[in-house]
Protein backbone atom coordinates (compact mmCIF):
# COMPACT_ATOMS: atom_id res chain seq x y z
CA UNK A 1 -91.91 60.75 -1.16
CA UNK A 2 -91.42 64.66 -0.26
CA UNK A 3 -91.27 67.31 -2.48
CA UNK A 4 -87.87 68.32 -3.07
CA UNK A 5 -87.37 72.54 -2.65
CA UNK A 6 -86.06 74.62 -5.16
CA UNK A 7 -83.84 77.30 -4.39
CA UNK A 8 -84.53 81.02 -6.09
CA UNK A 9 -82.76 79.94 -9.45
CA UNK A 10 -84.85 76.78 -9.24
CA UNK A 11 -82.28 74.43 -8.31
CA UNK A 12 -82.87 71.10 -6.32
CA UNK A 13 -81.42 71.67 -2.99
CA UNK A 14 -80.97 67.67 -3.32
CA UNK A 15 -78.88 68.47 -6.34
CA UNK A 16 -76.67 70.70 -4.27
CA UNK A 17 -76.18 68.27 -1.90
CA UNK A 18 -75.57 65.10 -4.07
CA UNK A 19 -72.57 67.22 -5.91
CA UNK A 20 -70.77 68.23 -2.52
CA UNK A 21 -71.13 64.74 -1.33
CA UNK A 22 -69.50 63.76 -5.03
CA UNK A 23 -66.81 66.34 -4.12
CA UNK A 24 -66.30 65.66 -0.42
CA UNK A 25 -65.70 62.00 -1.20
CA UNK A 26 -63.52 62.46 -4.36
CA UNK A 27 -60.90 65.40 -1.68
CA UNK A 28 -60.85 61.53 0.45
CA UNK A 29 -60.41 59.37 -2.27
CA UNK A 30 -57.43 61.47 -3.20
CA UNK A 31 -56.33 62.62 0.37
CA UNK A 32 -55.82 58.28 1.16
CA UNK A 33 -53.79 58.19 -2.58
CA UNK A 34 -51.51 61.02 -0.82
CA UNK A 35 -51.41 59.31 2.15
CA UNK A 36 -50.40 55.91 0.69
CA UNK A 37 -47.81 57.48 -1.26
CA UNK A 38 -45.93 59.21 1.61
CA UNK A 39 -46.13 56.30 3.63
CA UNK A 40 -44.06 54.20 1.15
CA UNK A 41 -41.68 56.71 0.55
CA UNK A 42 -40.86 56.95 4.23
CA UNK A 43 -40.75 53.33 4.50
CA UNK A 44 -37.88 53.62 1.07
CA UNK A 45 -36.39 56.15 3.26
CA UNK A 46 -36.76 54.25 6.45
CA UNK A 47 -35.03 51.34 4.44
CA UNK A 48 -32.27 53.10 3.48
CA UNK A 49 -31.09 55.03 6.78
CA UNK A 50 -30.85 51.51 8.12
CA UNK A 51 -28.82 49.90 5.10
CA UNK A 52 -26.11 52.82 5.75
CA UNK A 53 -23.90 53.80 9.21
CA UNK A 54 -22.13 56.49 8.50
CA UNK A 55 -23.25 60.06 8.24
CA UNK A 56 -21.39 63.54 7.52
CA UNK A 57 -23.36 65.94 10.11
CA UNK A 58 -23.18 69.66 9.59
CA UNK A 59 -23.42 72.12 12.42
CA UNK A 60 -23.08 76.07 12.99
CA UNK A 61 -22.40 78.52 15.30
CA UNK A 62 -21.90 82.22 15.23
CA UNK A 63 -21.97 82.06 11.23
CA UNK A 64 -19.09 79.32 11.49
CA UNK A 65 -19.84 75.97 10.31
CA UNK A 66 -18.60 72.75 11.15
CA UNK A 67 -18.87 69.10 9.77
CA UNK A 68 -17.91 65.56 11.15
CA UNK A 69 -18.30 62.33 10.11
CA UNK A 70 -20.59 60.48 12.78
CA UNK A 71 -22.08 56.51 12.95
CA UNK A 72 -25.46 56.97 13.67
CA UNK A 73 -28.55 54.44 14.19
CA UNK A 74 -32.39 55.01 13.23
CA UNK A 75 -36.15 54.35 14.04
CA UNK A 76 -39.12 53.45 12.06
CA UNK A 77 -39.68 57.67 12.41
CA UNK A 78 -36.79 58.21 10.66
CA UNK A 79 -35.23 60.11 14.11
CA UNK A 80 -31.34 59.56 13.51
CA UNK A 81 -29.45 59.30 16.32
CA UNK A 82 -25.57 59.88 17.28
CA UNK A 83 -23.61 59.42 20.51
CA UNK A 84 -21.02 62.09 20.76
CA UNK A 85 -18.24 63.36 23.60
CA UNK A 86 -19.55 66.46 25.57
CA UNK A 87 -16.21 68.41 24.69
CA UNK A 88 -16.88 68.07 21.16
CA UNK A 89 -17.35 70.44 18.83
CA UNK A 90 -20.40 69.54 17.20
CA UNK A 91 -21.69 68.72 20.82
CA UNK A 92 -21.07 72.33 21.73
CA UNK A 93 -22.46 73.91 18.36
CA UNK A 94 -25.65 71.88 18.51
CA UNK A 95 -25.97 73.07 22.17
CA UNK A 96 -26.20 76.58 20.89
CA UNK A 97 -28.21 76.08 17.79
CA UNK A 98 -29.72 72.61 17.27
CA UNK A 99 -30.53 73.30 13.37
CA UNK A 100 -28.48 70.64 11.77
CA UNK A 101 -28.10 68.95 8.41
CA UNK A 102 -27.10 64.98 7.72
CA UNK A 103 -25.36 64.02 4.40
CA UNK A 104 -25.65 60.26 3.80
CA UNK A 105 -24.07 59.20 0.83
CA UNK A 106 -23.11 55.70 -0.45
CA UNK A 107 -20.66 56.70 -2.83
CA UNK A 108 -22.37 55.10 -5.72
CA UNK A 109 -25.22 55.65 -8.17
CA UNK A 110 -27.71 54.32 -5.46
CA UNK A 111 -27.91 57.65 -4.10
CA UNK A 112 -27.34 60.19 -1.51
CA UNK A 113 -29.79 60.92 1.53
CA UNK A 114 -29.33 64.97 2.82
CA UNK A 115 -31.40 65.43 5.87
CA UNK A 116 -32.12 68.48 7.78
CA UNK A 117 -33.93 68.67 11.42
CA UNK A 118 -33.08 70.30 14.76
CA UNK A 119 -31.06 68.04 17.22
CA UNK A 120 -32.16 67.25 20.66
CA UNK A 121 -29.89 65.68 23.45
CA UNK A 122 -30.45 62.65 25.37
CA UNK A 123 -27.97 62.47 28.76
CA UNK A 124 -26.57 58.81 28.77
CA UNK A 125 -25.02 56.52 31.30
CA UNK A 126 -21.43 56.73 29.82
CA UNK A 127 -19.29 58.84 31.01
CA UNK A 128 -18.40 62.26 28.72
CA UNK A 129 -20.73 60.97 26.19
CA UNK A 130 -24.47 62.16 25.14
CA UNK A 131 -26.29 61.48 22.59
CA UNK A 132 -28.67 63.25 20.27
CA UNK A 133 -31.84 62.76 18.74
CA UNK A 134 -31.70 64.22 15.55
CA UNK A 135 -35.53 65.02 14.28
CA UNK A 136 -36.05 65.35 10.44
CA UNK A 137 -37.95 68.06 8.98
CA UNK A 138 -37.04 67.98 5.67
CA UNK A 139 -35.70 65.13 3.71
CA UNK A 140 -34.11 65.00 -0.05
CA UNK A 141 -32.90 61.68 -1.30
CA UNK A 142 -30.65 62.00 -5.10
CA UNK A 143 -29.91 58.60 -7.34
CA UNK A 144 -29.27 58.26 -10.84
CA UNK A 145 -31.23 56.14 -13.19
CA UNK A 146 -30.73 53.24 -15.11
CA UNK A 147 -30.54 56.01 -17.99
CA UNK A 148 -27.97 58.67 -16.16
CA UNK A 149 -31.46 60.51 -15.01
CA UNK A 150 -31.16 62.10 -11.55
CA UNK A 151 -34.03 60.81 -9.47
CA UNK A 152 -35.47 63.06 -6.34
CA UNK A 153 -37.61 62.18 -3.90
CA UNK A 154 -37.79 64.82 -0.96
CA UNK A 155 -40.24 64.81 2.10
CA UNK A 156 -41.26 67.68 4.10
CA UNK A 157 -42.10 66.16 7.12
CA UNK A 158 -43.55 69.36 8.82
CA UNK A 159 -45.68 69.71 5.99
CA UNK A 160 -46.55 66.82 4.00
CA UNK A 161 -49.77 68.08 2.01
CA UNK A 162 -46.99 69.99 -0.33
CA UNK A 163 -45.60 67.34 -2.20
CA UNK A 164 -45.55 67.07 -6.08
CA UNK A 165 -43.70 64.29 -8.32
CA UNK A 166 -39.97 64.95 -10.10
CA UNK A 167 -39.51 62.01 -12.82
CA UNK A 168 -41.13 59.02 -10.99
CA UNK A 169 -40.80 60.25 -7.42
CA UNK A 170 -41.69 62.57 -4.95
CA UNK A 171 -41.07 66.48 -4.58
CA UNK A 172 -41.68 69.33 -2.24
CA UNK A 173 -42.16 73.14 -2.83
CA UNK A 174 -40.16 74.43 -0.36
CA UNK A 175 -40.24 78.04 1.50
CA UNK A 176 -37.36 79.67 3.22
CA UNK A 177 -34.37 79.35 1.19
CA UNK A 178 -34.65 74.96 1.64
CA UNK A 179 -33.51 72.81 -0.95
CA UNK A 180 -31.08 75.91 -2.67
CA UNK A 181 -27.84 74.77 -3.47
């Protein structure tokens, strides 16, 4: 067996070494618990885009907003997607600035789902029609309790690593004026 060196203080350099591979594998242990966590709460998410249809979209242009209530389908990325006429409104706003925010709300104490993200469009087949790829940045989903509590759980799917808990569920520190009501 070799000698093991000492460092000026007379620390083990082994010593060293054993505690940062302690630490190093502790940051993983709780990186995968982080991991895990998100993953189910996009899959709850996931779960409940697709029990709902109907959305209230929100769009702006030149400081003027404008909302309309839209049908809308999902994927397993929780990407939302319309179809829309070309000579809408909301067609022509999201042209101009694709920033958009989704209200899905079922009208009950199981919750309501506000979504924003930046809207793409996808040319179609149909005639006068497009639709639009709506991506999700940042995702807030609000239900009450058994006990009248107001759950959160919001995702911030640019930047996951910032997620902390509210009551039993998930929530972000946001920047830049998100989440402010």
């Amino acid at each position: 067996m070799g000698r093991l060196s000492k460092d000026k203080n007379g620390k083990s350099d082994e010593n060293e070494y054993l505690l940062e591979s302690i630490q190093s594998y502790s940051e993983g242990a709780e990186r995968k618990k982080q991991d895990s966590k998100v993953a189910k709460e996009r899959l709850l998410i996931g779960k409940w885009l697709k029990d709902h249809k109907y959305a209230v979209l929100a769009t702006s242009y030149k400081d003027k907003p404008w909302a309309a209530t839209v049908d809308y389908t999902t994927d397993d990325d929780l990407n939302i997607y319309i179809r829309t006429k070309e000579d809408s409104t909301k067609y022509r706003n999201l042209k101009k600035n694709p920033s958009v925010s989704l209200v899905i709300d079922s009208q009950t104490k199981e919750g309501t789902l506000q979504v924003q993200g930046e809207a793409k469009t996808i040319k179609t087949k149909t005639k006068n029609k497009v639709d639009v790829l709506i991506k999700p940045t940042f995702i807030i989903y609000r239900r009450m309790d058994e006990l009248g509590e107001v759950q959160m759980m919001i995702l911030n799917l640019e930047n996951p690593g910032t997620n902390i808990t509210i009551g039993n569920w998930y929530k972000t520190l946001w920047e830049g004026g998100r989440g402010e009501e």
